[in-house]
Protein backbone atom coordinates (compact mmCIF):
# COMPACT_ATOMS: atom_id res chain seq x y z
CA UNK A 1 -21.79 -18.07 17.93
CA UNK A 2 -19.30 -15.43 18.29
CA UNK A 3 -20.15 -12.22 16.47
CA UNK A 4 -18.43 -11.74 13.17
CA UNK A 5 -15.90 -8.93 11.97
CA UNK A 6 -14.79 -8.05 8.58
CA UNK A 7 -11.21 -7.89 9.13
CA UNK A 8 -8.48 -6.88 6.59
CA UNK A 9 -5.47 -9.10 6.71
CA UNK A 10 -1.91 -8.70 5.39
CA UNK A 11 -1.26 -12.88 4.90
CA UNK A 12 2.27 -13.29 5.74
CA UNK A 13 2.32 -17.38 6.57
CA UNK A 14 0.93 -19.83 5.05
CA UNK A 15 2.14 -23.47 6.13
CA UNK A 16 1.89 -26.79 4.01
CA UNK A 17 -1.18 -28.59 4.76
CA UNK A 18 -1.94 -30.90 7.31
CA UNK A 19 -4.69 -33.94 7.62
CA UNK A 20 -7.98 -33.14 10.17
CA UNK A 21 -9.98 -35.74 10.84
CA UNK A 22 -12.90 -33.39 10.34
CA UNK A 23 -12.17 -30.73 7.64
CA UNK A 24 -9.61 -32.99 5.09
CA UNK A 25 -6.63 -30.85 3.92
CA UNK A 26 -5.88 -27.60 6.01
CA UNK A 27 -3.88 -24.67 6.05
CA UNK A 28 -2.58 -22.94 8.90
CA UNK A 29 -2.77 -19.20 7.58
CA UNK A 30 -1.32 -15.94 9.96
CA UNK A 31 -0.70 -12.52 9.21
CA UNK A 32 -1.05 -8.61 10.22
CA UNK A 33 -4.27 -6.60 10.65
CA UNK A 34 -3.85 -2.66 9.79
CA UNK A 35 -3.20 -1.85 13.13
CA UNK A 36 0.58 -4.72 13.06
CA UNK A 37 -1.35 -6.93 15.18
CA UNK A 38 -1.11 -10.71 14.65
CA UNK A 39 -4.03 -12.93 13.57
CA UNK A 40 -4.48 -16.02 12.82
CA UNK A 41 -6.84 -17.91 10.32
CA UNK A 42 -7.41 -21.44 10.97
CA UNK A 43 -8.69 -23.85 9.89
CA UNK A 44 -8.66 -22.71 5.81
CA UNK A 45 -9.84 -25.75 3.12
CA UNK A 46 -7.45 -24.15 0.74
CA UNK A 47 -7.71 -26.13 -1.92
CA UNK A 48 -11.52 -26.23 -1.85
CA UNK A 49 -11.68 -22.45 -1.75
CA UNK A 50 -12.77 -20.33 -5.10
CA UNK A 51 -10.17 -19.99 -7.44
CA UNK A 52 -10.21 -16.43 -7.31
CA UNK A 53 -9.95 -16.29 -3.46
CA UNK A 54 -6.65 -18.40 -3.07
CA UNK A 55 -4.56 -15.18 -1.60
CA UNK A 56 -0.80 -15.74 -1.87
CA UNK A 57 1.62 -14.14 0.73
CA UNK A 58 1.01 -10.26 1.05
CA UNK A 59 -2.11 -10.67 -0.46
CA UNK A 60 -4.14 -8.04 1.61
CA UNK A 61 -7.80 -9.93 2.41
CA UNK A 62 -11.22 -8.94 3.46
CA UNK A 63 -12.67 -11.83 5.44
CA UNK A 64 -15.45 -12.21 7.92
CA UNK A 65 -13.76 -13.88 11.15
CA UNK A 66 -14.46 -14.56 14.72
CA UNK A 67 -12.58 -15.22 18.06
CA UNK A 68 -12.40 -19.16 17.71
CA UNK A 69 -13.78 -20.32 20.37
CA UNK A 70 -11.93 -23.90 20.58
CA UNK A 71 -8.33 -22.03 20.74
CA UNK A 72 -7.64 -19.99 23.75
CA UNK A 73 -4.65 -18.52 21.85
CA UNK A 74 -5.73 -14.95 21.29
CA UNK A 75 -5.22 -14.44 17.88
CA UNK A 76 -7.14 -17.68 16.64
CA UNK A 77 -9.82 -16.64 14.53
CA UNK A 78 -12.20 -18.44 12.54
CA UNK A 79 -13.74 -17.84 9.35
CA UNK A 80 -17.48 -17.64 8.71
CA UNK A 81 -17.88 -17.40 5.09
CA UNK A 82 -15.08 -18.73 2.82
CA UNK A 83 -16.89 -17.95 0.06
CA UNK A 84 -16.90 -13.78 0.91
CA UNK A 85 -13.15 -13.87 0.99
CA UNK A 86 -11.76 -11.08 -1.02
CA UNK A 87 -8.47 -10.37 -2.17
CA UNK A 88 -8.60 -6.44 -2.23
CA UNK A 89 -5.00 -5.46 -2.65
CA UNK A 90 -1.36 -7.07 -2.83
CA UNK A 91 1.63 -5.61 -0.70
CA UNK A 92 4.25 -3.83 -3.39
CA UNK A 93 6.14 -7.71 -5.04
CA UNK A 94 9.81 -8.59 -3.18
CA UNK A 95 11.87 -6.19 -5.55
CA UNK A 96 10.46 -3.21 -3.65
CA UNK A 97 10.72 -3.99 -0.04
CA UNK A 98 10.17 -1.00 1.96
CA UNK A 99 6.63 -1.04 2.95
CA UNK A 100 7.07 -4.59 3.75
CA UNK A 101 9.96 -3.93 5.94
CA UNK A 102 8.41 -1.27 7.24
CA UNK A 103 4.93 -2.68 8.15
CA UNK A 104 6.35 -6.20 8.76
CA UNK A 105 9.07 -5.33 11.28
CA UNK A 106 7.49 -2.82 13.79
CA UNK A 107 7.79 -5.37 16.90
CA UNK A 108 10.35 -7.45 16.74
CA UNK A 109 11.55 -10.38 19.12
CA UNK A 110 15.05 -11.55 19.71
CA UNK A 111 14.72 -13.39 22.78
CA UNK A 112 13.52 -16.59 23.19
CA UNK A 113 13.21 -16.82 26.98
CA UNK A 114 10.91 -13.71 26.83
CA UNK A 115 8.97 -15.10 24.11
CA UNK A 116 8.36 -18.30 25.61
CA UNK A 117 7.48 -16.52 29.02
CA UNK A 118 4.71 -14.66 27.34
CA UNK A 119 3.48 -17.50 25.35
CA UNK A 120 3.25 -19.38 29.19
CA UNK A 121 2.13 -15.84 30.46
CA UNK A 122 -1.94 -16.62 31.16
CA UNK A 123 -2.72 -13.07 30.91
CA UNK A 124 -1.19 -12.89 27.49
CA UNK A 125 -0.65 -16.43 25.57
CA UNK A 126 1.04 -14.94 22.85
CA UNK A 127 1.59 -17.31 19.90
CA UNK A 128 2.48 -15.26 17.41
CA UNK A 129 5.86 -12.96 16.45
CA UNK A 130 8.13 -11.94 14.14
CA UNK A 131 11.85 -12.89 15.21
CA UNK A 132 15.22 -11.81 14.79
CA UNK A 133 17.92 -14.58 15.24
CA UNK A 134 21.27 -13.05 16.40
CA UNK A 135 23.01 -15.13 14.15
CA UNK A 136 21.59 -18.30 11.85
CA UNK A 137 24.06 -21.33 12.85
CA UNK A 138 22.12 -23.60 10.11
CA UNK A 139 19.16 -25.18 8.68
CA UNK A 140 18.98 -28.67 8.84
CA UNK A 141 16.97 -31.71 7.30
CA UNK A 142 16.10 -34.85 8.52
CA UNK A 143 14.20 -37.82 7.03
CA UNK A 144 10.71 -38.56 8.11
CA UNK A 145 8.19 -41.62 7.15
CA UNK A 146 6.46 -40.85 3.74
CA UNK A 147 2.96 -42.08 4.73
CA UNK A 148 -0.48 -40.12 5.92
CA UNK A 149 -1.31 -41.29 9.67
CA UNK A 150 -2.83 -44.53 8.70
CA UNK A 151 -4.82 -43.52 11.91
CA UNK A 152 -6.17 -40.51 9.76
CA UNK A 153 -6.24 -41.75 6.73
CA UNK A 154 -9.09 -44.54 8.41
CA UNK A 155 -10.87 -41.82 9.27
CA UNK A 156 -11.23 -40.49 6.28
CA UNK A 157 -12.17 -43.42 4.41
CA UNK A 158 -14.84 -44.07 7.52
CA UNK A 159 -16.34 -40.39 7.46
CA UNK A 160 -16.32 -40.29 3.37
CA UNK A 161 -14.11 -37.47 3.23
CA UNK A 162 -11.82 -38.85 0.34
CA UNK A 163 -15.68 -38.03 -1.49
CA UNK A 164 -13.87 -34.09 -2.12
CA UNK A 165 -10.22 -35.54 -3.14
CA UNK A 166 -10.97 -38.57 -5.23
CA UNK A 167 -8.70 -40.88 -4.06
CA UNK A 168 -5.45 -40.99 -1.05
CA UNK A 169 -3.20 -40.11 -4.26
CA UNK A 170 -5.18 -37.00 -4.70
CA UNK A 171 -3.98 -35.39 -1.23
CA UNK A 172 -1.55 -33.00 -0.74
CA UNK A 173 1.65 -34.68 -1.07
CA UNK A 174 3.73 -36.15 1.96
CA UNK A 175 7.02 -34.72 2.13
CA UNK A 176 9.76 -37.22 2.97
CA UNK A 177 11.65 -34.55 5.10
CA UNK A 178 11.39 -32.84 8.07
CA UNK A 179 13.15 -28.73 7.83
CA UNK A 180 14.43 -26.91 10.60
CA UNK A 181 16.51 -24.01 11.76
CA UNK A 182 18.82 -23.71 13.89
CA UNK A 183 20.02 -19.98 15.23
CA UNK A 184 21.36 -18.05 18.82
CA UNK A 185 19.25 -15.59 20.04
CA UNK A 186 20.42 -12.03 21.49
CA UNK A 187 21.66 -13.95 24.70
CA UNK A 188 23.65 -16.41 22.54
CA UNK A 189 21.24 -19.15 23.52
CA UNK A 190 20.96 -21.74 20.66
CA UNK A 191 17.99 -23.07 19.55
CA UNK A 192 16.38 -25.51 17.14
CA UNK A 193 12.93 -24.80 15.45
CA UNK A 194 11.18 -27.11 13.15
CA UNK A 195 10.16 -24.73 9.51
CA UNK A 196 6.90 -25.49 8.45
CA UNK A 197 6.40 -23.06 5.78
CA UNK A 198 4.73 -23.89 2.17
CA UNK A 199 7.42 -21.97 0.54
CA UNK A 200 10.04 -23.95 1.84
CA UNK A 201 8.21 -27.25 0.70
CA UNK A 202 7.47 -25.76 -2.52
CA UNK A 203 10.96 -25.16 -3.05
CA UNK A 204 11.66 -28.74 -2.75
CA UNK A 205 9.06 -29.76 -4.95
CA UNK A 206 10.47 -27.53 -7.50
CA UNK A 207 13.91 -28.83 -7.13
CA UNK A 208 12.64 -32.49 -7.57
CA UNK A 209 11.36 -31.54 -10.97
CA UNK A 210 14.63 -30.36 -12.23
CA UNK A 211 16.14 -34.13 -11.51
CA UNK A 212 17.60 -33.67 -8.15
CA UNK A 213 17.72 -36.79 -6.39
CA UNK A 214 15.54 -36.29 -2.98
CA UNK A 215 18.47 -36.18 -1.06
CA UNK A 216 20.25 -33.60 -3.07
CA UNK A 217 16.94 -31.32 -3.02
CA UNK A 218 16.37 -31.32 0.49
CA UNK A 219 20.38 -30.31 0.93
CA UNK A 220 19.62 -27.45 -1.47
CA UNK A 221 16.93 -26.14 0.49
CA UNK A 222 18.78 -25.58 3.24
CA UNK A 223 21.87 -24.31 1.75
CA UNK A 224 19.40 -22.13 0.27
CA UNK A 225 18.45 -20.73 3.48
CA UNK A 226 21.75 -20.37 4.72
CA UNK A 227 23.10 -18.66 1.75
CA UNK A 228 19.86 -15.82 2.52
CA UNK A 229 20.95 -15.60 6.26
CA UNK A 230 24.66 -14.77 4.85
CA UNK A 231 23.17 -12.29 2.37
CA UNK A 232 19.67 -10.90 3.78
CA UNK A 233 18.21 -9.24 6.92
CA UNK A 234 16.35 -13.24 7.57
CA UNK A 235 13.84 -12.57 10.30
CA UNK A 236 11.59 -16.00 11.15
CA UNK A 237 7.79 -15.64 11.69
CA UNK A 238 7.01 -18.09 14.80
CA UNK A 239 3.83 -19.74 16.03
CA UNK A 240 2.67 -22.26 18.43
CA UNK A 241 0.45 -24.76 18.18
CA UNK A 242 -2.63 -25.06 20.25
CA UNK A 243 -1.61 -28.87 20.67
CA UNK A 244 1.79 -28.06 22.27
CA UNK A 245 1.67 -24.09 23.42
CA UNK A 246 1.35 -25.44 27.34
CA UNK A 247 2.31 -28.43 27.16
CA UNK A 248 5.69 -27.53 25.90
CA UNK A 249 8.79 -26.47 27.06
CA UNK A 250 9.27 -24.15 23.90
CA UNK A 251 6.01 -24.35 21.96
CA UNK A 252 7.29 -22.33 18.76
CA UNK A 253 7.91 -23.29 15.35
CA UNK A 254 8.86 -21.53 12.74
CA UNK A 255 6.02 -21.05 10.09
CA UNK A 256 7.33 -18.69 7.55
CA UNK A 257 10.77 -16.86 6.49
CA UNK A 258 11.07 -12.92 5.82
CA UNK A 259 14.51 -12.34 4.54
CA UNK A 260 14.16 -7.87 2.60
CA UNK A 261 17.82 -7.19 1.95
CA UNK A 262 19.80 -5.43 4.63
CA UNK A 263 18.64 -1.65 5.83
CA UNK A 264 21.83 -0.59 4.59
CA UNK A 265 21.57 -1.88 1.29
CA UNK A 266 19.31 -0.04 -1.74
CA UNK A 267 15.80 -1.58 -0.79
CA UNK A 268 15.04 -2.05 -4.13
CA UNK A 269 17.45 -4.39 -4.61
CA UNK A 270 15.96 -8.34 -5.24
């Protein structure tokens, strides 16, 4: 058993959550140590959690992690009490954005080709970073099947797992849509990144309940998006997944959206 650590984390991603076979419903949570380094928490039962322990973005957190093990991807850590999580202190809310622009930003990528080199790089594996697109072309959405894995889903029911969620109905929900972005980097290179972020799918779920049709939602997400890359300094948090980060070509997604308005705008300005 690796030895644990009672890290402070800055959460700065949290994605919507996936199906395991083994732990039910899971979040893939990131963020910043004190020092700006990148971590990563995974997996996280959210919704099983303690009430009072379900951080929200810039929630600063005490937790007692470990190097996982399982995921050669340096900044993979585990968790080794959920129940000692502690939400100690929240970064200043989004209409006062200078010490998140300051603590978020201090290594920033706007190449791809470098970024992908280090996440291939064995001596480094980096699968974490906060990036810069030199200009935002569009965010796009595309329509996905609206089932679980019925793969998955057998599993459960096998393993006795639906014993914490009541029923299939009682999972999180499956989003009919699949978000992405698509943006040139500093060498005008364009690429296309699938947005897993919670925010973004909360969005959608909000929009829903006002009437939209699903259609007309999922356009509104992404002309939301596109109307912030017109209007803020948008920066894209990007991660890999321990599935795809060798097997892939580009093994990046984007997990979360930082979007403080420009530098040369009043930063207190929502």
């Amino acid at each position: 058993m690796p030895p644990a650590e009672k890290t402070k984390v800055l959460i700065s991603v949290k994605t919507y959550p996936s199906l395991s076979r083994k732990y039910g419903e899971l979040v893939c949570t990131a963020g910043f140590r004190e020092d700006g380094s990148w971590i990563r928490i995974y997996p996280i039962p959210f919704r099983d959690l303690p009430y009072d322990t379900r951080f929200k973005k810039f929630h600063w957190i005490e937790v007692e992690l470990a190097k996982n093990s399982s995921d050669f991807r340096p900044e993979s850590h585990k968790v080794l009490n959920f129940e000692r999580i502690q939400i100690v202190d929240e970064m200043p809310p989004r209409t006062d954005w200078r010490e998140r622009r300051q603590f978020v930003l201090r290594n920033v990528k706007t190449n791809m080709a470098d970024l992908i080199r280090e996440a291939h790089d064995p001596s480094k594996h980096t699968s974490l970073a906060t990036f810069k697109p030199t200009r935002i072309l569009r965010f796009v959405h595309k329509r996905i099947p609206t089932e679980w894995n019925p793969d998955t889903l057998e599993q459960f029911k096998q393993q006795d797992l639906f014993r914490d969620y009541g029923s299939i109905s009682d999972l999180a929900e499956k989003i009919p849509w699949r978000f992405s972005v698509q943006f040139e980097d500093d060498q005008g290179k364009k690429r296309h990144l699938m947005l897993e972020d919670w925010e973004t799918i909360q969005l959608y779920r909000n929009l829903l309940q006002t009437g939209r049709t699903e259609e007309a939602a999922a356009q509104e997400v992404c002309q939301h998006y596109l109307k912030l890359s017109q209007t803020r300094d948008l920066h894209l948090f990007l991660g890999t997944t321990l599935q795809h980060h060798n097997r892939s070509r580009n093994p990046f997604i984007a997990i979360g959206v930082f979007y403080p308005p420009h530098p040369k705008l009043d930063l207190f300005d929502a």
